[in-house]
C-alpha atoms as a PDB file:
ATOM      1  CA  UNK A   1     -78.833 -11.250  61.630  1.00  0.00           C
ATOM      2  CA  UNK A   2     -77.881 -14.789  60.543  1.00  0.00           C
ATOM      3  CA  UNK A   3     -74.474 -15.490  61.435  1.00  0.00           C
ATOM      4  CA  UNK A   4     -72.268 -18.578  59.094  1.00  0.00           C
ATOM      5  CA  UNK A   5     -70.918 -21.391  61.527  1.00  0.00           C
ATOM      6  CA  UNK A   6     -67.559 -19.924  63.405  1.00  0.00           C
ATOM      7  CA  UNK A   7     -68.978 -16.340  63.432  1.00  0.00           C
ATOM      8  CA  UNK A   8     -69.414 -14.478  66.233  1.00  0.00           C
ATOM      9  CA  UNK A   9     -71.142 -11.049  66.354  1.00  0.00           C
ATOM     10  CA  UNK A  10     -68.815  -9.098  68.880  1.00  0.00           C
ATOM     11  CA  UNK A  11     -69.725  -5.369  70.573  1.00  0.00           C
ATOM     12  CA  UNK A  12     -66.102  -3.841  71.381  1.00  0.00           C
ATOM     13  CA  UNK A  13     -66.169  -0.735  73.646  1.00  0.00           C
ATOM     14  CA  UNK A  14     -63.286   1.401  74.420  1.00  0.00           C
ATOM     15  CA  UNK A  15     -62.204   5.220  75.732  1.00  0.00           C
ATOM     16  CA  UNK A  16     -59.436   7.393  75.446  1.00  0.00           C
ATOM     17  CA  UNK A  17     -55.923   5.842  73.694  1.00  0.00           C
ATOM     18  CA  UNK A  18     -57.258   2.929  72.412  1.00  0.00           C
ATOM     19  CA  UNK A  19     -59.390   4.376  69.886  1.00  0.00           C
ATOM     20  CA  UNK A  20     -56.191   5.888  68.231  1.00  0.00           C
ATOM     21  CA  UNK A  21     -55.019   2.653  67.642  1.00  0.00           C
ATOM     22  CA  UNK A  22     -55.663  -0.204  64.762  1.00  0.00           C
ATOM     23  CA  UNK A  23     -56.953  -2.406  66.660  1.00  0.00           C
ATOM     24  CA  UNK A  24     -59.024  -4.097  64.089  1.00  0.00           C
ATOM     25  CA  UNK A  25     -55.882  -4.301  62.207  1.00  0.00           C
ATOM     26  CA  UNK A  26     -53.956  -5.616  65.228  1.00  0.00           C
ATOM     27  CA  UNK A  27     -56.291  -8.916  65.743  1.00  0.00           C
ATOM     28  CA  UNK A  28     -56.861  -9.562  62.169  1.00  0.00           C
ATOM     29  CA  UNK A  29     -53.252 -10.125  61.283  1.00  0.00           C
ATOM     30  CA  UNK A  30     -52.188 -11.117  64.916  1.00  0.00           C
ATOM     31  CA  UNK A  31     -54.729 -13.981  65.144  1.00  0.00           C
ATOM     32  CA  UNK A  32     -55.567 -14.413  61.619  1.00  0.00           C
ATOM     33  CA  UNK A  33     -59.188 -13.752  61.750  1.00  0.00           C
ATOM     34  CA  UNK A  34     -61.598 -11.534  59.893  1.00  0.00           C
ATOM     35  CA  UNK A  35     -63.340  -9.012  61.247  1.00  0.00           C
ATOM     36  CA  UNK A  36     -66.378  -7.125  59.672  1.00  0.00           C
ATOM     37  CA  UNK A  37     -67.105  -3.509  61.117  1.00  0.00           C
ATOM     38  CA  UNK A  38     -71.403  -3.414  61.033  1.00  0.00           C
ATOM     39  CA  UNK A  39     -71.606  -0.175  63.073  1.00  0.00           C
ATOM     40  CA  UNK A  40     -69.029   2.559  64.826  1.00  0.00           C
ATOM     41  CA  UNK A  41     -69.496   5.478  66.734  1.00  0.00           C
ATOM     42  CA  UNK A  42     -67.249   7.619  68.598  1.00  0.00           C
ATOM     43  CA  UNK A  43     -67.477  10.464  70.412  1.00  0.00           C
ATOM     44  CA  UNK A  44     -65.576  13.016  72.016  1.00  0.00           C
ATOM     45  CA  UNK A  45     -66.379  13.903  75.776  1.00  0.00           C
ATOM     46  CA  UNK A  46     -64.237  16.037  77.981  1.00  0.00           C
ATOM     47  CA  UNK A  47     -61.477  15.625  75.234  1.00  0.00           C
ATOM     48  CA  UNK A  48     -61.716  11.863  75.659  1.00  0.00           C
ATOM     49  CA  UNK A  49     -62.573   9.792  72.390  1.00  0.00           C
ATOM     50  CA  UNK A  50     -65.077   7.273  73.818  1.00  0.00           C
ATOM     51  CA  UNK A  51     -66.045   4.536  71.367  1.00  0.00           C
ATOM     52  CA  UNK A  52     -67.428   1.297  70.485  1.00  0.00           C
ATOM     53  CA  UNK A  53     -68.153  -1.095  67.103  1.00  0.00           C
ATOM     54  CA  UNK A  54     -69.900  -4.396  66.645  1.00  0.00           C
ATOM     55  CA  UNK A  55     -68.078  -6.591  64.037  1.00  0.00           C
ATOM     56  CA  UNK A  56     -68.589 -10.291  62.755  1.00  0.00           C
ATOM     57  CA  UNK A  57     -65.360 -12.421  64.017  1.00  0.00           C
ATOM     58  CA  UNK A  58     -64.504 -14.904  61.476  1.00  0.00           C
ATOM     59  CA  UNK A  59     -62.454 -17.574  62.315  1.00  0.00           C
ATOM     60  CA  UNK A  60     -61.221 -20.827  64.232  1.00  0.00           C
ATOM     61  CA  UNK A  61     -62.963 -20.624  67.203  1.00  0.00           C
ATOM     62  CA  UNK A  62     -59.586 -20.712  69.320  1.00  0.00           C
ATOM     63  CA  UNK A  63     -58.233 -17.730  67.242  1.00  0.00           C
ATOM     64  CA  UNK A  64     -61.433 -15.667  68.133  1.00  0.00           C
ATOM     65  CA  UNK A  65     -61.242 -16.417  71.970  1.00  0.00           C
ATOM     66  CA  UNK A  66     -57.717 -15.410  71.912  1.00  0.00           C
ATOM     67  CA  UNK A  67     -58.584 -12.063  70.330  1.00  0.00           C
ATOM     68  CA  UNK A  68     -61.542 -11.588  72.189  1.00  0.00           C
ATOM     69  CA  UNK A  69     -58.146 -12.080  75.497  1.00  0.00           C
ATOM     70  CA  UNK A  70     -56.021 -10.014  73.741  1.00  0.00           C
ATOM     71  CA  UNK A  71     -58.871  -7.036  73.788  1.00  0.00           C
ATOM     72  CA  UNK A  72     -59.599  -7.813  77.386  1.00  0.00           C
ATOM     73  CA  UNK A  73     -56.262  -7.434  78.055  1.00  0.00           C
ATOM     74  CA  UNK A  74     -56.260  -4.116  76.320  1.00  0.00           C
ATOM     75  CA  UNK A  75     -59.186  -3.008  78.799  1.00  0.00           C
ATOM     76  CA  UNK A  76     -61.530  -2.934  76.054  1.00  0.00           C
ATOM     77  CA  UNK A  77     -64.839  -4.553  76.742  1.00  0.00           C
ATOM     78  CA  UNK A  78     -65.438  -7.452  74.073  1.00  0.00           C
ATOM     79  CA  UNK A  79     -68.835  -8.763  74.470  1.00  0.00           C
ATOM     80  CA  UNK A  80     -70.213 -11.741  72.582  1.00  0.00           C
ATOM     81  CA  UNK A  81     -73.816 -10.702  71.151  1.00  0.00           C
ATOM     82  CA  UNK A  82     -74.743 -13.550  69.374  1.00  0.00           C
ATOM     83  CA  UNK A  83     -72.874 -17.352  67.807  1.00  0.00           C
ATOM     84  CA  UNK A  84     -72.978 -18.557  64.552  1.00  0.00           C
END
């Protein structure tokens, strides 16, 4: 996958309340970034929603790391695959 300069291809895995949430929607307006969903999956285990998605990150560089913080934060793993 060729990435554009400033992208970043990011794998985001979560469980339980924070799959509810719009999350995407959260760090796209809160940090003015774009993020494209490639793949999602969730499933439900032991009535748990366990989840992930890998999405480009689109942006100033210092808008994506503070996302990618802001996720941490959340305890949701954000894990840098790949740089454009």
């Amino acid at each position: 996958m060729r990435l554009s300069e400033g992208q970043r291809l990011v794998r985001m895995q979560y469980v339980s309340k924070e799959v509810s949430e719009a999350l995407v929607s959260q760090i796209t307006k809160g940090f003015g970034i774009d993020v494209n969903i490639i793949f999602g999956d969730i499933d439900i285990v032991a009535d748990t929603p366990i989840g992930g998605i890998v999405a480009i990150f689109d942006g100033e560089p210092v808008r994506i790391d503070a996302a990618l913080n802001y996720l941490r934060q959340r305890n949701i793993t954000a894990e840098v695959l790949k740089e454009g």
